[in-house]
N, C-alpha and C. Protein backbone atom coordinates (compact mmCIF):
# COMPACT_ATOMS: atom_id res chain seq x y z
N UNK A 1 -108.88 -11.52 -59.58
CA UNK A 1 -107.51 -11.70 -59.13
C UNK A 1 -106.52 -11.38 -60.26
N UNK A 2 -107.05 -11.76 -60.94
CA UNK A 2 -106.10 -11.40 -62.50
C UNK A 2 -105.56 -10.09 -62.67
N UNK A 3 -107.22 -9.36 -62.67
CA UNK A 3 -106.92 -7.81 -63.22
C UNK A 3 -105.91 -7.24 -62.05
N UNK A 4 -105.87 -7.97 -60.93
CA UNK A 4 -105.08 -7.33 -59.80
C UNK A 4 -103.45 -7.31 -59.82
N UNK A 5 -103.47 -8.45 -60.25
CA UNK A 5 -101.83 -8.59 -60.83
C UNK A 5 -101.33 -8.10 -62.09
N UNK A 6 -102.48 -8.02 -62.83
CA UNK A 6 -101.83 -7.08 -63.87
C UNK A 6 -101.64 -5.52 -63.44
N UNK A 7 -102.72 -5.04 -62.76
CA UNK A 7 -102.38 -3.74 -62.22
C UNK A 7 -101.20 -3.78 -61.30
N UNK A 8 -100.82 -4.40 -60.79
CA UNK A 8 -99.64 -4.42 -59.72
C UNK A 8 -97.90 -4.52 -60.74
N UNK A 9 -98.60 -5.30 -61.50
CA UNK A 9 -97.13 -5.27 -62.49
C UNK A 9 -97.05 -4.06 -63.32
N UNK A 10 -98.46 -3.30 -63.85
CA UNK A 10 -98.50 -2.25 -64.47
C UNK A 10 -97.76 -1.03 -63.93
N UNK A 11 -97.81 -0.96 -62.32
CA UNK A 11 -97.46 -0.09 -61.51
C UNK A 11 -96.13 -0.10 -60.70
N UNK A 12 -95.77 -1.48 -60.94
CA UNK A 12 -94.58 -1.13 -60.49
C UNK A 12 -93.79 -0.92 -62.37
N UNK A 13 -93.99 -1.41 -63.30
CA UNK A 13 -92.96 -0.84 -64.56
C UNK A 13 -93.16 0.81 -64.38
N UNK A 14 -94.20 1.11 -64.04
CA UNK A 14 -93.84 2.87 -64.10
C UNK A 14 -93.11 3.54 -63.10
N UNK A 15 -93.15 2.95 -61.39
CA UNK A 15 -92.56 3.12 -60.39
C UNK A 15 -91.64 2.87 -60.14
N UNK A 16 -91.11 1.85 -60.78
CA UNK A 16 -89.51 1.84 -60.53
C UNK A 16 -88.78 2.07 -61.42
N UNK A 17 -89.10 2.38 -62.73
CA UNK A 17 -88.34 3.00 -63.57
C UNK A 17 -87.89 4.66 -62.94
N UNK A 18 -89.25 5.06 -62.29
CA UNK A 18 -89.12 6.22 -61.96
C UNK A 18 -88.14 6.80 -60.91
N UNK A 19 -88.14 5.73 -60.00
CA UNK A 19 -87.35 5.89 -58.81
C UNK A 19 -85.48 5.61 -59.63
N UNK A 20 -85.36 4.88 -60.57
CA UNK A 20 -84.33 4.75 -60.95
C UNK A 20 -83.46 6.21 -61.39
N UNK A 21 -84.92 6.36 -62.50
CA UNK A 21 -83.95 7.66 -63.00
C UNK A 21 -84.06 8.70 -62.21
N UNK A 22 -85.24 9.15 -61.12
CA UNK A 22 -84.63 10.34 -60.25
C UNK A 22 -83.43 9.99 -59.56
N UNK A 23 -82.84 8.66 -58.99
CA UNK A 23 -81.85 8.70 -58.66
C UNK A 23 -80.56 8.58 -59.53
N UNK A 24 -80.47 8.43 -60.52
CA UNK A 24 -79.69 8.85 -61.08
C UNK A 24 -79.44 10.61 -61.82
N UNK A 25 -80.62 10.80 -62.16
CA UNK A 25 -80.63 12.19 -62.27
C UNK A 25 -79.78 13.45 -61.01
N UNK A 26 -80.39 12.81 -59.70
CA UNK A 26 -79.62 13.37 -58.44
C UNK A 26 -78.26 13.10 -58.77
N UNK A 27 -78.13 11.72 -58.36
CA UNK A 27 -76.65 11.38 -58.41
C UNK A 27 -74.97 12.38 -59.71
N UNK A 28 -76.05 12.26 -60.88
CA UNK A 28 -75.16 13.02 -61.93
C UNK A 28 -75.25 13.98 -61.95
N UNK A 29 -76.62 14.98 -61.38
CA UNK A 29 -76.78 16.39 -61.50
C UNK A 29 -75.88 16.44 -59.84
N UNK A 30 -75.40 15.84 -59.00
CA UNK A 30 -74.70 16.58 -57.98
C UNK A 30 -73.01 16.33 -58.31
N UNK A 31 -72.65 15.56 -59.23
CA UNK A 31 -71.36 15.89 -59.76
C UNK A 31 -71.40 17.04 -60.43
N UNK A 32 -72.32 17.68 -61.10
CA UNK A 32 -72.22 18.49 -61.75
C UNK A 32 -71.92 19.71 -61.00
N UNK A 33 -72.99 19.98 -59.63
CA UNK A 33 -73.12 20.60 -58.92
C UNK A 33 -71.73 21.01 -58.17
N UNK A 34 -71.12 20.03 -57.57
CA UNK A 34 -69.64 19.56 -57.30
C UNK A 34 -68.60 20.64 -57.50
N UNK A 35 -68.53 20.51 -58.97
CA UNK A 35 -67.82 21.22 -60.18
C UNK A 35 -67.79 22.46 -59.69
N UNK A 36 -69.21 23.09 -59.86
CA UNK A 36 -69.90 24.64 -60.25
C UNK A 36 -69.27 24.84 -58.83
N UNK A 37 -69.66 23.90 -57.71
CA UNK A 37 -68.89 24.63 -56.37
C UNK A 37 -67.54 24.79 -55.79
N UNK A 38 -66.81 23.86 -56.76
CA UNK A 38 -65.58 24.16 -56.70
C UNK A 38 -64.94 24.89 -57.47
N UNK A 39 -65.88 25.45 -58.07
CA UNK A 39 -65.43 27.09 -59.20
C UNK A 39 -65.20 28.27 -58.27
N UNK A 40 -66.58 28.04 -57.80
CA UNK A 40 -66.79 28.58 -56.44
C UNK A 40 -66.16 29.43 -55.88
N UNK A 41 -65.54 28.41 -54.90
CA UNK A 41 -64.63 27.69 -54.00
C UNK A 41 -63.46 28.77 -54.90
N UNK A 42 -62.81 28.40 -55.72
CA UNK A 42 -61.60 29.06 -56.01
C UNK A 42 -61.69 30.54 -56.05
N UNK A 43 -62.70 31.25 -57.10
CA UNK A 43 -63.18 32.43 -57.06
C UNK A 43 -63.06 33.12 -56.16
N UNK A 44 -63.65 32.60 -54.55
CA UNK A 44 -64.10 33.40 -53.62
C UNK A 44 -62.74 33.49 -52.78
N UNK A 45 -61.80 32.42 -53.01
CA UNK A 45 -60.41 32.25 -52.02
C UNK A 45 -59.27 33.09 -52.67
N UNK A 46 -59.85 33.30 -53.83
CA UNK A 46 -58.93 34.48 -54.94
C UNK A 46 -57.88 33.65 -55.11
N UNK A 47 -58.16 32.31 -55.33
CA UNK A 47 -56.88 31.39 -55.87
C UNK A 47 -56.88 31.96 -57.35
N UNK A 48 -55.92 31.29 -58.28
CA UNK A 48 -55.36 31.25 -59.59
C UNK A 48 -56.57 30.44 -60.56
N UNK A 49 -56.64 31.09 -61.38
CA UNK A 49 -57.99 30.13 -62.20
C UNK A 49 -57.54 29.08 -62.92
N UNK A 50 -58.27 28.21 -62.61
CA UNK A 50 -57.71 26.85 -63.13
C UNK A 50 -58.69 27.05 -64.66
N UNK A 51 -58.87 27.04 -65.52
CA UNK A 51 -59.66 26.47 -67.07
C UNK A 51 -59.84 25.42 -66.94
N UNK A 52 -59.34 24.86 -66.42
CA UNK A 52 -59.49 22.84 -66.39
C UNK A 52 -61.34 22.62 -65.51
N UNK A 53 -61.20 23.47 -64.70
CA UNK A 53 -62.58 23.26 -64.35
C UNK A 53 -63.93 23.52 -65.22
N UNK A 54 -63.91 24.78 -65.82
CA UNK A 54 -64.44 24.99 -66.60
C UNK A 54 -64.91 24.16 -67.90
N UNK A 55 -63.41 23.83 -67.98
CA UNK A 55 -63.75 22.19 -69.45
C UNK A 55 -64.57 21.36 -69.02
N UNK A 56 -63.89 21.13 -67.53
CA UNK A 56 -64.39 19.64 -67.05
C UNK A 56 -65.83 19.78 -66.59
N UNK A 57 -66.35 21.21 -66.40
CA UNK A 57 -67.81 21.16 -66.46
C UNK A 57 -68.32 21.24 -67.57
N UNK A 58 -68.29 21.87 -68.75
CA UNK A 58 -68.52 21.62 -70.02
C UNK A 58 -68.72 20.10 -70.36
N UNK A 59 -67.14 19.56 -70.14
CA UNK A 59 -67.52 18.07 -70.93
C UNK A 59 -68.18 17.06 -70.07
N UNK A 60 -68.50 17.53 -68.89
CA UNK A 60 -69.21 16.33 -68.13
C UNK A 60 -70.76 16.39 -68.49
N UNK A 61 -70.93 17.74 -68.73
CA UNK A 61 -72.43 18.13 -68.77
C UNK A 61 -72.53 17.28 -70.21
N UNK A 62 -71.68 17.37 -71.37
CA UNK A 62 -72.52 16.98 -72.32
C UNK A 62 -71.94 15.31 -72.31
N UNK A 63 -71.73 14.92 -71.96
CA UNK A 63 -71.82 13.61 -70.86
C UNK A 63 -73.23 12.93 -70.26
N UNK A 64 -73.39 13.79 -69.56
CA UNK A 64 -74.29 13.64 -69.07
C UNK A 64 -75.65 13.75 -69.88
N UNK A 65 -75.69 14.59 -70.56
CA UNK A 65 -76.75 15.46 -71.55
C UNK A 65 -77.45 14.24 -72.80
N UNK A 66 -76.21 13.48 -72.97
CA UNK A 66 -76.51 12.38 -73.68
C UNK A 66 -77.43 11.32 -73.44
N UNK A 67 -77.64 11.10 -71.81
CA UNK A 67 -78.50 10.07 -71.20
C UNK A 67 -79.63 11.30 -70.67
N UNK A 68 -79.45 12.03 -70.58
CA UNK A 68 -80.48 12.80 -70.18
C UNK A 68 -81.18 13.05 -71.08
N UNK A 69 -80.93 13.16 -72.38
CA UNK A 69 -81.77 14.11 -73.03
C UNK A 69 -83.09 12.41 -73.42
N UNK A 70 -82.98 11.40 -73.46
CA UNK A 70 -83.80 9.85 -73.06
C UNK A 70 -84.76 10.45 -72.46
N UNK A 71 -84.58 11.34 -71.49
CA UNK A 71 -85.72 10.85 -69.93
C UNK A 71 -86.39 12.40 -69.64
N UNK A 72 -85.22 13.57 -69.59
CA UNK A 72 -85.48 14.73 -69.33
C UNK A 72 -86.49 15.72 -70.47
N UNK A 73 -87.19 16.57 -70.32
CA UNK A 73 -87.70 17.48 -70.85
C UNK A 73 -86.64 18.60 -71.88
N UNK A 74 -86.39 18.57 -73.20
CA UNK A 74 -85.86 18.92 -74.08
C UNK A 74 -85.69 20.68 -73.75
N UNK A 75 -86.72 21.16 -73.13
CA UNK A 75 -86.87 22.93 -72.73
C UNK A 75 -86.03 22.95 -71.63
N UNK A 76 -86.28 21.84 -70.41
CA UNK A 76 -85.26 21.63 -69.53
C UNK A 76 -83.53 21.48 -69.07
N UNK A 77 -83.71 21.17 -70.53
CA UNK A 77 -81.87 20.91 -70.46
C UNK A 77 -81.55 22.06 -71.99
N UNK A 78 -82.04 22.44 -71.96
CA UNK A 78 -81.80 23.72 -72.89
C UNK A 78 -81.43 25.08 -71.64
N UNK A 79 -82.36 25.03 -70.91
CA UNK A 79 -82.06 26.22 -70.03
C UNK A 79 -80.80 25.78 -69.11
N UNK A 80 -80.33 24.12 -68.41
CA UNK A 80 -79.10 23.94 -68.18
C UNK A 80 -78.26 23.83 -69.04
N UNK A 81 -78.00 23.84 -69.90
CA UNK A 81 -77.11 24.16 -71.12
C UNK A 81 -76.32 25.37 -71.10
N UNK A 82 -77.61 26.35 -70.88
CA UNK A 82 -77.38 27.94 -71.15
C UNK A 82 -76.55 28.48 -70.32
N UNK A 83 -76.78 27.88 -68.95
CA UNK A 83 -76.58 28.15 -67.67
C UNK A 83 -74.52 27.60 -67.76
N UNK A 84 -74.86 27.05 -68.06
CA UNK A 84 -73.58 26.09 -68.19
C UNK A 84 -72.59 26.71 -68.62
N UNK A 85 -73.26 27.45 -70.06
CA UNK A 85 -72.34 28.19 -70.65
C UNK A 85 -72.13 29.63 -70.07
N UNK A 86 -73.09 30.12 -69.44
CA UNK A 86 -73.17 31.34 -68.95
C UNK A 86 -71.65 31.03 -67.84
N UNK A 87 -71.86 29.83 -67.15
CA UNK A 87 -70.84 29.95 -66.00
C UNK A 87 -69.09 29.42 -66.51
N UNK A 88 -69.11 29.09 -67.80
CA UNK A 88 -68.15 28.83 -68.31
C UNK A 88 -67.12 30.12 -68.71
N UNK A 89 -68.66 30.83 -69.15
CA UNK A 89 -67.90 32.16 -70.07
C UNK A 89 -67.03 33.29 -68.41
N UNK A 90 -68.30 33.11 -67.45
CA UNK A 90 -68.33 34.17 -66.68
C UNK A 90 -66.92 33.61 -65.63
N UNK A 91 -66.58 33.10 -66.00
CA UNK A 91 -65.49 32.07 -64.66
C UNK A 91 -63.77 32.89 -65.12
N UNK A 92 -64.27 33.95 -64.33
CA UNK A 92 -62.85 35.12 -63.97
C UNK A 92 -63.11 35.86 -63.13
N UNK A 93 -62.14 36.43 -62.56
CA UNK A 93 -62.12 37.22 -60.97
C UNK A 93 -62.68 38.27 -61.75
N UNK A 94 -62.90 38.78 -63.00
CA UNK A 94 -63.44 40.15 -63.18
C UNK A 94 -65.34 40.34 -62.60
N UNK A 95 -65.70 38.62 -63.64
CA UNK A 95 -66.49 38.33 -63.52
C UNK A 95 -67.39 37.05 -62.60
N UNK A 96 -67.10 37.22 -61.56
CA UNK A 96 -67.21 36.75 -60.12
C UNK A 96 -69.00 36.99 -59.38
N UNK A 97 -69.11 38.18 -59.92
CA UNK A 97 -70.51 38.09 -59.11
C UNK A 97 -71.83 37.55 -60.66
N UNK A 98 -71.30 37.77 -61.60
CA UNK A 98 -72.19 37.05 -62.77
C UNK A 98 -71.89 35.54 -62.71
N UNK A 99 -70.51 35.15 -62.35
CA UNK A 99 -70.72 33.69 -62.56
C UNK A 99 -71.42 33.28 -60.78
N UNK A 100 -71.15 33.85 -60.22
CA UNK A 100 -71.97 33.59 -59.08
C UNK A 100 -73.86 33.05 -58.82
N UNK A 101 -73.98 34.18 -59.82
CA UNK A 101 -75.01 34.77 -60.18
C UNK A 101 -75.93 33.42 -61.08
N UNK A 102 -74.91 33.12 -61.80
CA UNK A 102 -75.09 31.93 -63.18
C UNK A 102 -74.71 30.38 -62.40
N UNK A 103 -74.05 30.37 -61.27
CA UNK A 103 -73.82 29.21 -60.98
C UNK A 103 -74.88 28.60 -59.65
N UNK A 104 -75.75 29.74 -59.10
CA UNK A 104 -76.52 29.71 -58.53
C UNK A 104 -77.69 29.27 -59.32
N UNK A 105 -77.65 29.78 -60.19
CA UNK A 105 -78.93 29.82 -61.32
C UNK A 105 -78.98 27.76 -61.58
N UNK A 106 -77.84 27.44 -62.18
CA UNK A 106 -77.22 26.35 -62.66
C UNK A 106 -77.84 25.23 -61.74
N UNK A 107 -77.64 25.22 -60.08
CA UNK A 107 -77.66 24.66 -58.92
C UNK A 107 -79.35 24.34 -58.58
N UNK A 108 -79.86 25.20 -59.15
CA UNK A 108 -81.21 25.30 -58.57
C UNK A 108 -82.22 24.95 -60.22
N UNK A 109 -81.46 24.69 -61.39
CA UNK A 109 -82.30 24.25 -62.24
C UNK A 109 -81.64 22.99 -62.12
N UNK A 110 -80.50 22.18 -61.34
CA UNK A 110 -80.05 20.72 -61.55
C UNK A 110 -81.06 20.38 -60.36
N UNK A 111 -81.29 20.93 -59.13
CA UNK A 111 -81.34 20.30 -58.12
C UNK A 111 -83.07 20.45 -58.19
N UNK A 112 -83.45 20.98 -59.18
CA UNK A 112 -85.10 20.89 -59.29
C UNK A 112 -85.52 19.31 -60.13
N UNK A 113 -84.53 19.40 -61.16
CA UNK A 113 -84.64 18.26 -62.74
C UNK A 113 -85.47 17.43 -62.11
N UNK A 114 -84.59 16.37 -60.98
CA UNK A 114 -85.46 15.25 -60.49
C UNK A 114 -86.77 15.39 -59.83
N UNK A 115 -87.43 16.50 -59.59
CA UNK A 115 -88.76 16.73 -58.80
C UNK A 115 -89.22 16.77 -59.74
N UNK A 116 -88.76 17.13 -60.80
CA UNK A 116 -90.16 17.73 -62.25
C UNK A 116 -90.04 16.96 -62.85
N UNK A 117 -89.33 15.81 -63.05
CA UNK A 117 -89.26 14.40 -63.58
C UNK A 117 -90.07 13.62 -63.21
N UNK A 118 -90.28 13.75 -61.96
CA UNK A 118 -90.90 11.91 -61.28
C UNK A 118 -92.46 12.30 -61.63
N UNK A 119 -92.69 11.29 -61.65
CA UNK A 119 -94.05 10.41 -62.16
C UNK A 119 -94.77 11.09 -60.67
N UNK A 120 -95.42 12.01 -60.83
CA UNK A 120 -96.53 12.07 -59.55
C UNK A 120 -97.81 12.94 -60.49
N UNK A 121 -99.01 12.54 -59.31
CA UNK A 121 -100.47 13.42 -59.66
C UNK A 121 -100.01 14.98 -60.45
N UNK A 122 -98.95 15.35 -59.49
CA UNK A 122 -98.99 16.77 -60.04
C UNK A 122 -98.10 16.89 -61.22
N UNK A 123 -97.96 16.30 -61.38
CA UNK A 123 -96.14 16.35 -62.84
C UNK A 123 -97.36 16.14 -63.74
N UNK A 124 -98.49 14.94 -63.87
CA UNK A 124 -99.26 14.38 -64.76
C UNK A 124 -100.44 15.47 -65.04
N UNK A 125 -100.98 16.36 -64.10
CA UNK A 125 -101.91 17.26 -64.02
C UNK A 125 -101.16 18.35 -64.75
């Protein structure tokens, strides 16, 4: 009975830590996401370019980057980094189908983070 409760306490400290930070990982990687789509969003409506977005994705990411870099894979947030900057630089009507290009890129390495994070058979294999 013993060894049973220790395994049960063993398993939930790894399981719910886990469930914590994929949900937070979601939660902050879809503000981020947010952002990149309301870059978007302006780009494609041929509004006036705001720079303010651009900052405000910059400084949220390294915001964010601070608690992430705790939990996340160091190669992982190197390639959102890159991405980051790629869509920072590329964020002008000249350059519209590269930041497109880069903000797609951006979307699909945030919205993976939490799958390749969590604690499963296959993450551990």
């Amino acid at each position: 009975m013993k060894e049973i409760v220790i395994l049960i306490v063993v398993l939930m400290l790894v399981f719910i830590p886990n469930v914590l930070f994929r949900k937070y990982l979601e939660m902050s990687g879809n503000e981020l996401i947010q952002i990149v789509n309301e870059m978007k969003d302006n780009l494609e409506k041929d509004l006036e370019i705001d720079n303010e977005y651009a900052q405000k994705l910059k400084k949220d990411f390294i915001e964010k980057e601070k608690i992430w870099i705790l939990i996340v894979d160091h190669d992982m947030l190197d390639e959102i980094e890159y991405e980051v900057e790629n869509c920072v630089a590329q964020y002008s009507k000249e350059g519209i189908r590269d930041f497109i290009a880069s903000a797609n890129r951006l979307r699909d390495e945030i919205e993976d983070l939490p799958k390749r994070e969590e604690v499963s058979l296959a993450n551990i294999l």
